[in-house]
Protein backbone atom coordinates (compact mmCIF):
# COMPACT_ATOMS: atom_id res chain seq x y z
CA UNK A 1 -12.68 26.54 -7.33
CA UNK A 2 -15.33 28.32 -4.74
CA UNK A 3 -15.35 28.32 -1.87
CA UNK A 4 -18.28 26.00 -0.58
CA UNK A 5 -15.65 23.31 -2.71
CA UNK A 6 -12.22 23.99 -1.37
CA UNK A 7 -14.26 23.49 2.32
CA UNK A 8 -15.96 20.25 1.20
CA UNK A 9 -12.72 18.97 0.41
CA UNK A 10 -10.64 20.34 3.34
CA UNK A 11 -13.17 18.04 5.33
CA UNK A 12 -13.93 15.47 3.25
CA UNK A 13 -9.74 14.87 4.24
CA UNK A 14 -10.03 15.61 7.40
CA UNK A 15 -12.55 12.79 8.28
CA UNK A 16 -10.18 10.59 6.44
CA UNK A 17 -7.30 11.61 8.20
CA UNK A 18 -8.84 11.02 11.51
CA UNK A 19 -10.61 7.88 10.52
CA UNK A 20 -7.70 6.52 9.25
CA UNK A 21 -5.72 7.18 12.79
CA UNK A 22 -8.75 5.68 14.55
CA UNK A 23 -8.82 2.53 12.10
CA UNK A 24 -4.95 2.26 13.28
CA UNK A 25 -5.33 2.88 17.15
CA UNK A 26 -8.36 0.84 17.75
CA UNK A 27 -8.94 -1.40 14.80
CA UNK A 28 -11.55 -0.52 12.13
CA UNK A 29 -14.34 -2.99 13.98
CA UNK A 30 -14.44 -0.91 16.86
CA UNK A 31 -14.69 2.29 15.52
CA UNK A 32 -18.56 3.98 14.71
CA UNK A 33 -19.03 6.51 12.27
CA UNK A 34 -19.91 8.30 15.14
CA UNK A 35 -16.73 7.98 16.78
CA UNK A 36 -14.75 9.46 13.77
CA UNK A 37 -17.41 12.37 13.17
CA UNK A 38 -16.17 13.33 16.53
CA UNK A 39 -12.52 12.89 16.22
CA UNK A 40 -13.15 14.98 12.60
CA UNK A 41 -15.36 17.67 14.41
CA UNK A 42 -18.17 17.29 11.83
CA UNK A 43 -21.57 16.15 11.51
CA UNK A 44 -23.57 12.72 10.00
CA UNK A 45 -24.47 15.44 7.17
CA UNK A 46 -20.94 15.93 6.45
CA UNK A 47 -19.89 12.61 6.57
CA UNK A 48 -22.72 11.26 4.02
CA UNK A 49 -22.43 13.57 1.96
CA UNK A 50 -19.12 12.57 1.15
CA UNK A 51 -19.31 8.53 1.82
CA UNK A 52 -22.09 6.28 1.79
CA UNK A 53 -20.91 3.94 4.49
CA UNK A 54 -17.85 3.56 7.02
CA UNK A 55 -16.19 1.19 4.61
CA UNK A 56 -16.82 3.85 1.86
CA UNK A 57 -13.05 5.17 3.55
CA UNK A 58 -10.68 2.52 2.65
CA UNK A 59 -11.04 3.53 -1.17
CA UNK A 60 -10.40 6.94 -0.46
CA UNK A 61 -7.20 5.76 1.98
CA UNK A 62 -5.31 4.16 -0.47
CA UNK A 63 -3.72 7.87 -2.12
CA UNK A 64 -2.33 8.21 1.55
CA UNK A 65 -1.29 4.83 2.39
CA UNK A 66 0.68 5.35 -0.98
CA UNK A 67 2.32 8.98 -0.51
CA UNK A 68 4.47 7.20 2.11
CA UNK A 69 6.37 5.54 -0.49
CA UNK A 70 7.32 8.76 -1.75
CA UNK A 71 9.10 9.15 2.10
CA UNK A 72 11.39 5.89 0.70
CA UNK A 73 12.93 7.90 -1.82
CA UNK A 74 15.51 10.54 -0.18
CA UNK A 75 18.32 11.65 -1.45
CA UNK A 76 20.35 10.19 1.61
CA UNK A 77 19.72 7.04 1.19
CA UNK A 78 23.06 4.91 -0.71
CA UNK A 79 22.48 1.64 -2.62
CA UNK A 80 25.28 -0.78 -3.93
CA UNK A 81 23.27 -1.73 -7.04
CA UNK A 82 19.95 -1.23 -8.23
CA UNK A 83 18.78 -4.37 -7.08
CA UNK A 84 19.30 -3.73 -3.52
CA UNK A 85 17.44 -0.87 -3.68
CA UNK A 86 14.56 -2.60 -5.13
CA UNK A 87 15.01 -5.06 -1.95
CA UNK A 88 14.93 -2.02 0.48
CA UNK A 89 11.89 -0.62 -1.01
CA UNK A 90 9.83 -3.59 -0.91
CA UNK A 91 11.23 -4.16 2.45
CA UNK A 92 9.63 -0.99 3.64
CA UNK A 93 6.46 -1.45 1.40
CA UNK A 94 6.43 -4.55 3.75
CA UNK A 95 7.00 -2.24 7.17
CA UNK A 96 4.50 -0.01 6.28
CA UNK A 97 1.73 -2.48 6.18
CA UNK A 98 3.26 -4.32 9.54
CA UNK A 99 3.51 -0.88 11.45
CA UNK A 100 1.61 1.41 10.48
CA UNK A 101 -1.46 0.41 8.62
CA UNK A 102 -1.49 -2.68 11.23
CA UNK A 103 -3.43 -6.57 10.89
CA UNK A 104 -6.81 -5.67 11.70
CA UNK A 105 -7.19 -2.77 8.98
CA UNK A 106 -5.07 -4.42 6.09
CA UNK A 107 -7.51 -7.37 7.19
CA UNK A 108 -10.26 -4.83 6.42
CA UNK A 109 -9.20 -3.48 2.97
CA UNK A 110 -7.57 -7.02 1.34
CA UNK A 111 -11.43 -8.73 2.35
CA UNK A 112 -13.43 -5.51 1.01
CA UNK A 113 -11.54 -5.79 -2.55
CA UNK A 114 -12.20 -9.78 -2.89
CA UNK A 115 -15.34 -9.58 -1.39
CA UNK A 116 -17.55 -9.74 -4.55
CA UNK A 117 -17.25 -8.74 -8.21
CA UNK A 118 -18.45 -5.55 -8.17
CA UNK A 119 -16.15 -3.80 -6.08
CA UNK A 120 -13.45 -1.35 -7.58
CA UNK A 121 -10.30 -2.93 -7.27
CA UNK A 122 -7.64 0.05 -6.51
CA UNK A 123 -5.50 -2.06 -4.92
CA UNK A 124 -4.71 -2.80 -8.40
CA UNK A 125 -4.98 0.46 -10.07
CA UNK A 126 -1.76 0.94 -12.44
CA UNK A 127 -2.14 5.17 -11.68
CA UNK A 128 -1.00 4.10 -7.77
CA UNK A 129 2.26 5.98 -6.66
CA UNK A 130 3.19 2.22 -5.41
CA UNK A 131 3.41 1.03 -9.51
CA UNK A 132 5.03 3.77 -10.73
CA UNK A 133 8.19 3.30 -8.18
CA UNK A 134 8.87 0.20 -8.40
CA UNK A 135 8.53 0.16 -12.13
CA UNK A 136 10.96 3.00 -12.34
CA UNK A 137 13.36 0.82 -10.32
CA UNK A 138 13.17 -1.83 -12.14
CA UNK A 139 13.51 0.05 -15.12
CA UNK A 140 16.50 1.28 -13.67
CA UNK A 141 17.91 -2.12 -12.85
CA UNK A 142 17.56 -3.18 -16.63
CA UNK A 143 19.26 -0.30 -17.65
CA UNK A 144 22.25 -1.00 -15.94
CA UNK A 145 21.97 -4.85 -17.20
CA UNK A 146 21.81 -5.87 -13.34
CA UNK A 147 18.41 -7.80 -14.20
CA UNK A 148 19.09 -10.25 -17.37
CA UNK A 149 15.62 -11.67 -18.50
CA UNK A 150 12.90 -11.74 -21.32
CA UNK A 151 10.67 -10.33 -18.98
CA UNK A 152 9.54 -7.07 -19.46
CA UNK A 153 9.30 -4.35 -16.57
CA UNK A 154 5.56 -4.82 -16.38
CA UNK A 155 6.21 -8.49 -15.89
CA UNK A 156 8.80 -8.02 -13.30
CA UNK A 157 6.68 -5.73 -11.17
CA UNK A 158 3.43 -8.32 -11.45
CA UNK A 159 5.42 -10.61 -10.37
CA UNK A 160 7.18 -9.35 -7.16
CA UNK A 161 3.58 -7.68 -6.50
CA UNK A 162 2.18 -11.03 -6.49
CA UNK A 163 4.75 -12.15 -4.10
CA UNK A 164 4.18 -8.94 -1.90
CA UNK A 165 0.03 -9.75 -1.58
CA UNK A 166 0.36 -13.75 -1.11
CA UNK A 167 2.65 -12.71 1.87
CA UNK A 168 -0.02 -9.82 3.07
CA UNK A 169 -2.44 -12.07 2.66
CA UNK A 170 -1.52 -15.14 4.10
CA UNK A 171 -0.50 -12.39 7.14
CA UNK A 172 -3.26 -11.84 7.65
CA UNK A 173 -5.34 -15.51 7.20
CA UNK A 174 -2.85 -16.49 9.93
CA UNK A 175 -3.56 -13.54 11.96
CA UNK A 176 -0.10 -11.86 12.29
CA UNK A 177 1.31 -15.56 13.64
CA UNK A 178 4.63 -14.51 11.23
CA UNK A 179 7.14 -10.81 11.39
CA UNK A 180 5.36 -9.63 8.22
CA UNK A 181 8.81 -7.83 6.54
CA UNK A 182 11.18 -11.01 7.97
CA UNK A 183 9.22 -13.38 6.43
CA UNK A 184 8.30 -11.48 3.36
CA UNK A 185 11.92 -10.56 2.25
CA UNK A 186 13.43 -14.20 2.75
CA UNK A 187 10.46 -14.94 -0.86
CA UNK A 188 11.13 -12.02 -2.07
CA UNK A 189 15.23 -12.68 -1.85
CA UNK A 190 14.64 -16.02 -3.56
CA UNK A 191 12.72 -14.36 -6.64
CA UNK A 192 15.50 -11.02 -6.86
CA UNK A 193 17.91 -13.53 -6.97
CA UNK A 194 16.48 -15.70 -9.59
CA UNK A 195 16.91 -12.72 -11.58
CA UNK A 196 20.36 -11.56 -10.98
CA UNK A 197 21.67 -15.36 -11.40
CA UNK A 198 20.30 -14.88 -14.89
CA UNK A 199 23.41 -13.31 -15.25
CA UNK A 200 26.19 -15.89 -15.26
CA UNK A 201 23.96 -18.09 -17.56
């Protein structure tokens, strides 16, 4: 790789990293492309050559909104049972979008990937880092015979990921008016246990 490429990409990051922190702090409606040229110390030239528009970002976000699930995996963390790990993750998939991604800007990216047809949907792309853990947990959990159902993995995940969006999304119709992760657990609780009561049947 030369080196005109390795610097195209250093800030090609760089305006998404700072982009990204504005889109937090302010709330992606009041922040100009002008604004987060600034904060990246480049110019309108680099920024279009690299995205067409301001909401051009949020694709290119997604890879770093999901490298903090990776953080959820650490070796000091102790679980009774598969299945309550699977609650903890999801419990902090919920966190992250409360806390750190924030109303506003999951407002932003849920309405640009429903907004019409044509739009690349990578919230639902099955090569996200967000797929492949909780498959591998619920892989895990059928393994060890703690989840006793027909279902297959793929099933399992599509449906606690359809949970996990209703909740975002009704989050953020009703404007935050609900504790995102309080609320989300209690439905997600009811379908984990569905599963596990499989068991005594």
């Amino acid at each position: 790789m030369n080196k005109k490429i390795i610097q195209g990409n250093e800030t090609k990051k760089r305006i998404v990293d700072c982009a990204r922190k504005l889109f937090v702090e302010k709330g992606y409606n009041n922040v100009t492309v002008d604004e987060i040229i600034n904060e990246a110390n480049s110019s309108k030239g680099g920024f279009y050559t690299h995205f067409k528009t301001k909401e051009d970002l949020i694709y290119n976000m997604v890879p770093m909104v999901d490298e903090v699930y990776t953080d959820f995996f650490k070796p000091d963390r102790n679980y009774q049972n598969t299945m309550e790990e699977i609650a903890a993750f999801i419990g902090y998939v919920f966190s992250v979008m409360e806390k750190e991604i924030g109303l506003e800007f999951m407002s932003v990216i849920y309405s640009s990937q429903i907004k019409d047809l044509s739009t690349v949907r990578f919230l639902t792309s099955p090569e996200r880092e967000y797929y492949n853990r909780l498959k591998f947990l619920v892989d895990k959990a059928k393994k060890k015979e703690e989840i006793y159902s027909d279902l297959s993995a793929e099933e399992i995940v599509m449906i606690l990921t359809t949970c996990i969006r209703g909740v975002i999304y009704d989050w953020c119709l009703r404007k935050g008016s609900f504790q995102l992760a309080d609320y989300g657990m209690k439905l997600i609780s009811m379908i984990l246990n569905q599963l596990k009561t499989q068991t005594a049947n």
